[in-house]
C-alpha atoms as a PDB file:
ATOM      1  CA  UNK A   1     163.994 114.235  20.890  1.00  0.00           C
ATOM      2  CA  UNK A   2     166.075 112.638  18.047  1.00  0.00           C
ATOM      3  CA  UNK A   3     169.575 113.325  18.693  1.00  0.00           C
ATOM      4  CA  UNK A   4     171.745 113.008  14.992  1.00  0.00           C
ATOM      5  CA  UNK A   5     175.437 113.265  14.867  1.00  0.00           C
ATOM      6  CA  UNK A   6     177.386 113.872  11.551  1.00  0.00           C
ATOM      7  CA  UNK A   7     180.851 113.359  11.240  1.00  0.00           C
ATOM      8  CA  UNK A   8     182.847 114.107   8.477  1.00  0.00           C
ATOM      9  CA  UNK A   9     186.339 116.077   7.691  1.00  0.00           C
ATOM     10  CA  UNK A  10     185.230 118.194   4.358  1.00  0.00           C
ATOM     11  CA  UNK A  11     183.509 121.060   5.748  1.00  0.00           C
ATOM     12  CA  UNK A  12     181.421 121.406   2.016  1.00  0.00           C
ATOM     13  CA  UNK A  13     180.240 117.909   2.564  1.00  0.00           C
ATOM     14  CA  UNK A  14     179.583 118.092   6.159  1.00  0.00           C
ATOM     15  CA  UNK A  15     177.814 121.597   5.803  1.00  0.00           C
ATOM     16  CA  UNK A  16     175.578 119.892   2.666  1.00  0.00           C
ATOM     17  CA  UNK A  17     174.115 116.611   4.714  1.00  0.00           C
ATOM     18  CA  UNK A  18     173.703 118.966   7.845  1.00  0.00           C
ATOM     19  CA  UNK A  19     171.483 121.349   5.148  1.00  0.00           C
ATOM     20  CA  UNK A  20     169.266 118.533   4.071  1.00  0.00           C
ATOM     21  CA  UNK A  21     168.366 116.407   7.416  1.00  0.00           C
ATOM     22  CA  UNK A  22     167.747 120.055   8.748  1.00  0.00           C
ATOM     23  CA  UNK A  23     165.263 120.865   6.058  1.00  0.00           C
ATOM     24  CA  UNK A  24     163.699 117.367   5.735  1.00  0.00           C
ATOM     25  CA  UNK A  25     163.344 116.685   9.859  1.00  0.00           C
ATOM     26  CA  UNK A  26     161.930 120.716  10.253  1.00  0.00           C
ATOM     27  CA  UNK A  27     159.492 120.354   7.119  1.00  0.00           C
ATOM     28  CA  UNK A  28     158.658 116.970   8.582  1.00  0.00           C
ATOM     29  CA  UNK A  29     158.034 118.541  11.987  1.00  0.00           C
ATOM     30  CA  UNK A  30     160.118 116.572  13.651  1.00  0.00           C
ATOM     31  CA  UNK A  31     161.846 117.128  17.026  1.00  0.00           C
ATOM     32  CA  UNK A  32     165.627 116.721  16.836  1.00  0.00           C
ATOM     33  CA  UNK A  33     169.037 118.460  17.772  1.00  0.00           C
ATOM     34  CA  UNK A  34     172.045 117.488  15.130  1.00  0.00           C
ATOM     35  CA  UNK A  35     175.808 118.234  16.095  1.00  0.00           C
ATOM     36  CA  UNK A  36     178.461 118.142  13.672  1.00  0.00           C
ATOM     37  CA  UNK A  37     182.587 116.775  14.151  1.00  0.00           C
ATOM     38  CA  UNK A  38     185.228 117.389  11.872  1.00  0.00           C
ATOM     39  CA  UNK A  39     187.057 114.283  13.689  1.00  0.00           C
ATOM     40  CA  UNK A  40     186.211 110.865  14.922  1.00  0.00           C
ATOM     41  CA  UNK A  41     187.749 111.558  18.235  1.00  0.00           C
ATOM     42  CA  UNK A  42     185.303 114.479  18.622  1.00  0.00           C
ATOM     43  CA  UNK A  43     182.042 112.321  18.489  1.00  0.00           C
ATOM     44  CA  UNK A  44     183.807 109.742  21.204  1.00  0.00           C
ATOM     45  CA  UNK A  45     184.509 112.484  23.090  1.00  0.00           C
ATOM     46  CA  UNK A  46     180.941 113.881  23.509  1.00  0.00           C
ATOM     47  CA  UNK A  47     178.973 113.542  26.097  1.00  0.00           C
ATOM     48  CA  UNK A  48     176.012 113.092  24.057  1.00  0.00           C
ATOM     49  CA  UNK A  49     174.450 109.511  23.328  1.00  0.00           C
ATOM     50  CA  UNK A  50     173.245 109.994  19.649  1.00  0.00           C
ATOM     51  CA  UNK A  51     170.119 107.972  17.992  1.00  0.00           C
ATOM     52  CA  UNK A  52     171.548 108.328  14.678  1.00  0.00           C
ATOM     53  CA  UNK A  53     174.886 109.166  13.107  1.00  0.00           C
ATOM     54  CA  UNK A  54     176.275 109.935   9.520  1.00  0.00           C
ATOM     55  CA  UNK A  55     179.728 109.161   9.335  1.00  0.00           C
ATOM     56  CA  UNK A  56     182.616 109.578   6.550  1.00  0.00           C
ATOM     57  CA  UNK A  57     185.043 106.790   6.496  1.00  0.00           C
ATOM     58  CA  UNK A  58     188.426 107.791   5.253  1.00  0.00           C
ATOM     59  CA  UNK A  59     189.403 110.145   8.253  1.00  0.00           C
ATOM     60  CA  UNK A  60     192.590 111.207   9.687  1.00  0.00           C
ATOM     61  CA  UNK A  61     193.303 109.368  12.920  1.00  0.00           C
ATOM     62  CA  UNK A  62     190.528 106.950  13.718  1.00  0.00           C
ATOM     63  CA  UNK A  63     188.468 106.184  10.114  1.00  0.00           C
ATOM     64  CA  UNK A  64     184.540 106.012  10.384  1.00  0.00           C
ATOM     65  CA  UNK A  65     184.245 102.076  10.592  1.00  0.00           C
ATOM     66  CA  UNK A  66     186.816 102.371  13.646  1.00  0.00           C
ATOM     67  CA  UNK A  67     184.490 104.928  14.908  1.00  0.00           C
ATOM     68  CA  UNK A  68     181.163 102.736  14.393  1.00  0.00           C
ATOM     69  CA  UNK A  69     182.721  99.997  16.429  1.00  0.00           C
ATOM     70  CA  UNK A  70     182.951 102.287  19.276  1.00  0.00           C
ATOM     71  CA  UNK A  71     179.995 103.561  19.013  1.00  0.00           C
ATOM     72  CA  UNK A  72     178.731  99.528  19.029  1.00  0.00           C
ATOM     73  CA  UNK A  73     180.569  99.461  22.494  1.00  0.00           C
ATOM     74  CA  UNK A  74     178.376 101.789  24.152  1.00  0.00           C
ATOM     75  CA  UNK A  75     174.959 101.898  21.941  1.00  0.00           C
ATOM     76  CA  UNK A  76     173.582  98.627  20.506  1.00  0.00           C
ATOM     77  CA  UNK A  77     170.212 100.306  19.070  1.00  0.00           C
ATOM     78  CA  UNK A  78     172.343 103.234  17.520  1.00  0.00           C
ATOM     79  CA  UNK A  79     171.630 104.101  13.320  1.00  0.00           C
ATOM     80  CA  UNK A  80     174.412 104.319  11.423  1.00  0.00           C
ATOM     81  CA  UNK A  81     174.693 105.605   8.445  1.00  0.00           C
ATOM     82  CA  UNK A  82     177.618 106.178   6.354  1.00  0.00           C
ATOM     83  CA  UNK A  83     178.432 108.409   3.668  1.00  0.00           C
ATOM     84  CA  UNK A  84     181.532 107.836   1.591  1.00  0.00           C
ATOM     85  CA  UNK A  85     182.897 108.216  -1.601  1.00  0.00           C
ATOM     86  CA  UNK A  86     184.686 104.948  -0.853  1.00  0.00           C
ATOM     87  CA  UNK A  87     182.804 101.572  -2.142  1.00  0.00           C
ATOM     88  CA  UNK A  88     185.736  99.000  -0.763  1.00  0.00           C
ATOM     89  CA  UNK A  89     184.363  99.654   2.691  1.00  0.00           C
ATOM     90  CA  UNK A  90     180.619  98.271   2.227  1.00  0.00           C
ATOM     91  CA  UNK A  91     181.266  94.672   4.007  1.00  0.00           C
ATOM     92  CA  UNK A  92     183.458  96.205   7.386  1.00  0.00           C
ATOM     93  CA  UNK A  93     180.272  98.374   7.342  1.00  0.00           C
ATOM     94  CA  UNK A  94     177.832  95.038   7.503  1.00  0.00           C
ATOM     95  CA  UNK A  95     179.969  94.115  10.683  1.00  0.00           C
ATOM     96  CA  UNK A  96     179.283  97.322  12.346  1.00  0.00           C
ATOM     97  CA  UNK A  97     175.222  97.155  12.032  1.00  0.00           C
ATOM     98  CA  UNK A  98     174.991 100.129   9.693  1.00  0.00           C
ATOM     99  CA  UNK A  99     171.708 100.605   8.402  1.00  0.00           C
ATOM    100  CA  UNK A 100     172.568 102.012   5.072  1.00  0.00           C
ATOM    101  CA  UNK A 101     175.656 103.181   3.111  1.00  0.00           C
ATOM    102  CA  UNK A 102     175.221 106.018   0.794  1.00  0.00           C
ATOM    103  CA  UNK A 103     178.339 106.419  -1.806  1.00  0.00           C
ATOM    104  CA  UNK A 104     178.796 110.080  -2.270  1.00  0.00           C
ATOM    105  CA  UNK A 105     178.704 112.506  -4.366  1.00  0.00           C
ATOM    106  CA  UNK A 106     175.856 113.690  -1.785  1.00  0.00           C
ATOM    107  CA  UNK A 107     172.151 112.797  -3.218  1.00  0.00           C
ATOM    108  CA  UNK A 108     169.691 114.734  -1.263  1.00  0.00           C
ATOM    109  CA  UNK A 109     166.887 112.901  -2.476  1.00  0.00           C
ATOM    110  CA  UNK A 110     168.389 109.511  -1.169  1.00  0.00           C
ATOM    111  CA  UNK A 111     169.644 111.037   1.992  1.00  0.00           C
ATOM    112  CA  UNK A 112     165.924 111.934   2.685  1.00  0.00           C
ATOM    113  CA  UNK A 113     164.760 108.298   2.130  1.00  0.00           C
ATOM    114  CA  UNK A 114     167.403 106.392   4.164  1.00  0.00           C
ATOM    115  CA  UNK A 115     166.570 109.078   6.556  1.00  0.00           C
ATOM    116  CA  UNK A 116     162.623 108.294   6.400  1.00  0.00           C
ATOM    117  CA  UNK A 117     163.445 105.091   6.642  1.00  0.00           C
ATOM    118  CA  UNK A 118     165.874 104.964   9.854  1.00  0.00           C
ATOM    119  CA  UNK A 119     162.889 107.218  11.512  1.00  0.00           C
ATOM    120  CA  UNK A 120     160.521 103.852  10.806  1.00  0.00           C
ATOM    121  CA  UNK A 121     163.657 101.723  12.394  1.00  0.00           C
ATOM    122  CA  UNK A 122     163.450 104.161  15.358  1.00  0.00           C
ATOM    123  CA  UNK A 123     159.718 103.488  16.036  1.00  0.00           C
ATOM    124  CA  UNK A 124     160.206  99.526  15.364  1.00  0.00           C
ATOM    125  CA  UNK A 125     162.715 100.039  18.734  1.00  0.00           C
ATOM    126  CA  UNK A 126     159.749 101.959  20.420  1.00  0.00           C
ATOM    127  CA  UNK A 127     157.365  98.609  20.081  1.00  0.00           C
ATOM    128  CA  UNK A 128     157.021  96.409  22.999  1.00  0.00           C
ATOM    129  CA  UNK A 129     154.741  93.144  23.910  1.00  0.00           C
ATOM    130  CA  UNK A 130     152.506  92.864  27.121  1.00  0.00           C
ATOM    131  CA  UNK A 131     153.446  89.437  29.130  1.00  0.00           C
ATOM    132  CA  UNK A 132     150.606  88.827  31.499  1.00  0.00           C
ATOM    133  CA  UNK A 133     150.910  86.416  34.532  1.00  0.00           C
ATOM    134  CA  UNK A 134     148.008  85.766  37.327  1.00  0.00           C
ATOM    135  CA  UNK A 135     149.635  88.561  39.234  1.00  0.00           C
ATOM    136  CA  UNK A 136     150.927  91.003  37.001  1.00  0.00           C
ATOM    137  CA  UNK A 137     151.616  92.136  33.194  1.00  0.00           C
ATOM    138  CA  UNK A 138     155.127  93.122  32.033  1.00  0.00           C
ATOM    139  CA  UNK A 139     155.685  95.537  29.156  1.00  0.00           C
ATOM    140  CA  UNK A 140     158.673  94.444  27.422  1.00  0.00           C
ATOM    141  CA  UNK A 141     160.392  96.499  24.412  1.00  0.00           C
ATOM    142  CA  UNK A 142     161.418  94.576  21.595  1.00  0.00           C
ATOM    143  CA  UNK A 143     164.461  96.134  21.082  1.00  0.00           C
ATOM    144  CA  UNK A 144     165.926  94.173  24.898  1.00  0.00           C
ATOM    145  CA  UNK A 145     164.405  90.316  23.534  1.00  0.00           C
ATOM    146  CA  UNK A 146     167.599  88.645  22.628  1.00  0.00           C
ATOM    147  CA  UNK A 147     165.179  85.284  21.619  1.00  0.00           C
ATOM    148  CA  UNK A 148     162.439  83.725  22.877  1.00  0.00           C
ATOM    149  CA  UNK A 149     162.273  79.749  24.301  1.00  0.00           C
ATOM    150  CA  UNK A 150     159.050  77.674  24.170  1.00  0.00           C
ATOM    151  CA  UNK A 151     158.813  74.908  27.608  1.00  0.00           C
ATOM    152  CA  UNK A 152     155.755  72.924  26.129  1.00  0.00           C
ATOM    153  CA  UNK A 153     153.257  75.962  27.322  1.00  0.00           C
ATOM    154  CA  UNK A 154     155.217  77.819  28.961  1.00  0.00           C
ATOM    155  CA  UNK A 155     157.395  80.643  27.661  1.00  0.00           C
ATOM    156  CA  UNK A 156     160.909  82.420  28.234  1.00  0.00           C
ATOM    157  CA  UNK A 157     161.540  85.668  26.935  1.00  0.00           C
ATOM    158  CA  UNK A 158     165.250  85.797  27.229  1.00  0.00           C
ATOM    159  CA  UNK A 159     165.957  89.786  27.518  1.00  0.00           C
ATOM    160  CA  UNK A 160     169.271  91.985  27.781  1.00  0.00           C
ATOM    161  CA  UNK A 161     167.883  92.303  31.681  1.00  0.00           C
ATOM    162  CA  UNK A 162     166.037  89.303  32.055  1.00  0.00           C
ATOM    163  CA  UNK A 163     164.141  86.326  31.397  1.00  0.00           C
ATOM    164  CA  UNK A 164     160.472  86.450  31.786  1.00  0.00           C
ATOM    165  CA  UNK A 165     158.502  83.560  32.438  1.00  0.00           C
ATOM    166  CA  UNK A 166     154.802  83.236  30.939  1.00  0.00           C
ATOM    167  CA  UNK A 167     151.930  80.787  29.283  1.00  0.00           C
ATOM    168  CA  UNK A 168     151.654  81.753  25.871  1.00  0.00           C
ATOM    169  CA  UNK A 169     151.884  80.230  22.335  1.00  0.00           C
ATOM    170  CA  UNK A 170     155.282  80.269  20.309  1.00  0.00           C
ATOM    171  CA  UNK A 171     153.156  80.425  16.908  1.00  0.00           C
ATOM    172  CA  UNK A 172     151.165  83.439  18.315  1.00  0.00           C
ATOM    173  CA  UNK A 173     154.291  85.654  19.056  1.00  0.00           C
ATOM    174  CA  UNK A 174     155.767  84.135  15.890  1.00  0.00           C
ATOM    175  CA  UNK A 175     152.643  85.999  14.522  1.00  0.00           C
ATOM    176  CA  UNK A 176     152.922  89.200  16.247  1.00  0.00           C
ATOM    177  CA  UNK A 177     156.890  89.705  16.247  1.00  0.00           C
ATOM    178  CA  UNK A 178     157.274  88.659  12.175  1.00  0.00           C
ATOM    179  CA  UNK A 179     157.209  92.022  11.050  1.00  0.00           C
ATOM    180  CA  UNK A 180     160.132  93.485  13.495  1.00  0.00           C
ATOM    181  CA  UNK A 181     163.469  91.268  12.781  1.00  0.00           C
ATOM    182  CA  UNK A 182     162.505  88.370  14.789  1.00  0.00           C
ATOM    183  CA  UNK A 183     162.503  85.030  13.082  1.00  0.00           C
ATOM    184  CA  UNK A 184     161.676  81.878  14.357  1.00  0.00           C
ATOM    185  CA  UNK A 185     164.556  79.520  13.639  1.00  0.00           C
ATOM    186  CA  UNK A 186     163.411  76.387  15.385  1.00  0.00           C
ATOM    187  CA  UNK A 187     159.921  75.004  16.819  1.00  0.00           C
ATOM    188  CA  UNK A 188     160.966  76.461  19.942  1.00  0.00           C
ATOM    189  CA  UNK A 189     162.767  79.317  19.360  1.00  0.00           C
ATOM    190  CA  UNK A 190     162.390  82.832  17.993  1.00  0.00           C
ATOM    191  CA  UNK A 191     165.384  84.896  17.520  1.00  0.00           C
ATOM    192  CA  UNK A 192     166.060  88.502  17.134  1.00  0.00           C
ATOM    193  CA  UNK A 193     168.221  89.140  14.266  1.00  0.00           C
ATOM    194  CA  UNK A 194     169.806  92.084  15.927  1.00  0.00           C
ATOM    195  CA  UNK A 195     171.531  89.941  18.183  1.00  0.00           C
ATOM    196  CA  UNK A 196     172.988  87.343  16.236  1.00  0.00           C
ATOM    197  CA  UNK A 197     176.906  87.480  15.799  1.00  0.00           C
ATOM    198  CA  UNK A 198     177.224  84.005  14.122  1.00  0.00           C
ATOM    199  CA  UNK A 199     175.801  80.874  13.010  1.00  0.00           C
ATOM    200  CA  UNK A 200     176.264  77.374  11.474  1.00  0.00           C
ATOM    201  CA  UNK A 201     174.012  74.645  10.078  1.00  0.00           C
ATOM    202  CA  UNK A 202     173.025  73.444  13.317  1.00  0.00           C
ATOM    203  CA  UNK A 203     173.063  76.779  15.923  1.00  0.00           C
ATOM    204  CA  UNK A 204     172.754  80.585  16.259  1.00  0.00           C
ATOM    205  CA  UNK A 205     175.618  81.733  18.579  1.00  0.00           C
ATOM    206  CA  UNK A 206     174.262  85.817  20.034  1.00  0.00           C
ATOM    207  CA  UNK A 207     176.188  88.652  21.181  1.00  0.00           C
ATOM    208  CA  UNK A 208     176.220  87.721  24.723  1.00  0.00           C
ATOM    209  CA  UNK A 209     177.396  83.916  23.649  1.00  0.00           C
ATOM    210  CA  UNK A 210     174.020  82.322  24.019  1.00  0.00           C
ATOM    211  CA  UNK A 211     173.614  79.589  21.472  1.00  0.00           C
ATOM    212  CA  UNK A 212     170.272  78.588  20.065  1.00  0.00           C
ATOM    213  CA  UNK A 213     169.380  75.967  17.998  1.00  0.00           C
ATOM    214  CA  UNK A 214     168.244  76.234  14.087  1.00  0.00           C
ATOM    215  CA  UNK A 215     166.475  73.678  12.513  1.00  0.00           C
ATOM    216  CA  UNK A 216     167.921  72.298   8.903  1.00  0.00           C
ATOM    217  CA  UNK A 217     164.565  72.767   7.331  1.00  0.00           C
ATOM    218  CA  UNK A 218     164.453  76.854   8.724  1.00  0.00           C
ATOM    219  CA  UNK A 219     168.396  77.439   7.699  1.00  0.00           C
ATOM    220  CA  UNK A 220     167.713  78.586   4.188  1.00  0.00           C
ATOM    221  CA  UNK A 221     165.209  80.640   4.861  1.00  0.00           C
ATOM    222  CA  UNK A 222     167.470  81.767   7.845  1.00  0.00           C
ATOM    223  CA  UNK A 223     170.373  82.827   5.828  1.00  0.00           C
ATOM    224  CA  UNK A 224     168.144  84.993   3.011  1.00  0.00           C
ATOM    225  CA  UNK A 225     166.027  86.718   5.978  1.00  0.00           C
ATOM    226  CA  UNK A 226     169.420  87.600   7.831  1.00  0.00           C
ATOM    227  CA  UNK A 227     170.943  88.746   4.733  1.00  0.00           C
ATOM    228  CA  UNK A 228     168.291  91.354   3.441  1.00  0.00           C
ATOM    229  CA  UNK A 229     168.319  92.218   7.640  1.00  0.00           C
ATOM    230  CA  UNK A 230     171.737  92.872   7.135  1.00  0.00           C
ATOM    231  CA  UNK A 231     170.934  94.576   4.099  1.00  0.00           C
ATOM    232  CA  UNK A 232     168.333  97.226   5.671  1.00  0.00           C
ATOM    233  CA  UNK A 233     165.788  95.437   3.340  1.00  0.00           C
ATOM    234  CA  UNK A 234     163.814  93.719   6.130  1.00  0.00           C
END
């Protein structure tokens, strides 16, 4: 069940994106609870770990980029979404993950797309890859592979968990993984973008510190694909 949060402190507004996600998810047969907060404070206080939220920014108290950090802190795969009528806010929102920003006044029709689209994000976390070994095969999701490291034949799957140890070819899972925001950034690594914090012209620094290199001739292409990631466009 996809559990949707929406958080916002104008009761019209809040009422109005409740109304469409409830029409679009039931006509799209979809199986989902949504709960709706007036205050920031009132989605951190929940029990409830939501897949997706819709969040206001300018809030009394905590705003809705303070909020999304949080939210970071305890859910990594989370969707965020805002909805604001405030445009200043678009770049605090790239450092928070959010998967799209809509600028209000409220566009059902666009609602329902971003919407459509974080459901295709939500299935992308669902994927996983089969590592097979003489004595046993590992599913692994996607959504735990912080980056893969090629040894000559053998390879490390470095995970959130785990590393995993198997033969394989770096070019085949280069092939397999290009379509889910994994990019290979050196001849013997493949990173996933969702994990990258920073990076320079000669390394890839990840959430947990790890550091990676990226080769010089991979940084350009680097820098557009983890831009239109950052985007939502990949």
């Amino acid at each position: 069940m996809l559990k949707i949060a929406v958080c916002d402190d104008n009761d019209i507004e809040r009422e109005e994106i409740v109304h469409i996600i409830n029409k679009h998810l039931k006509y799209n047969q979809k199986d989902f609870t949504i709960l709706k907060f007036e205050q920031a404070e009132q989605v951190l206080k929940s029990i409830i770990k939501f897949d997706l939220y819709f969040l206001d920014i300018k809030m009394e108290k905590m705003n809705g980029i303070e909020l999304a950090k949080n939210i970071r802190n305890i859910s990594k795969d989370a969707v965020i979404i805002f909805v604001t009528s405030y445009r200043d806010y678009v770049f605090d929102a790239f450092d928070v993950r959010a998967f799209n920003y809509i600028i209000k006044p409220i566009d059902q029709e666009r609602i329902k797309k971003i919407l459509n689209e974080a459901l295709a994000e939500f299935e992308k976390q669902d994927r996983f890859i089969i590592t097979k070994t003489i004595s046993k095969s590992t599913k692994v999701f996607l959504r735990d592979i912080t980056y893969i490291e090629a040894e000559k034949r053998k390879i490390k799957i470095h995970t959130t968990y785990d590393v995993i140890e198997y033969y394989n070819k770096i070019s085949q899972l280069e092939e397999e993984l290009r379509e889910y925001n994994f990019f290979r950034c050196h001849k013997s690594y493949i990173v996933n973008l969702g994990y990258v914090k920073s990076y320079d012209n000669t390394s890839i620094t990840l959430e947990n510190n790890d550091k990676i290199y990226i080769s010089k001739y991979r940084l350009n292409d680097f820098l557009k694909t983890f831009m239109y990631y950052l985007k939502g466009e990949a």
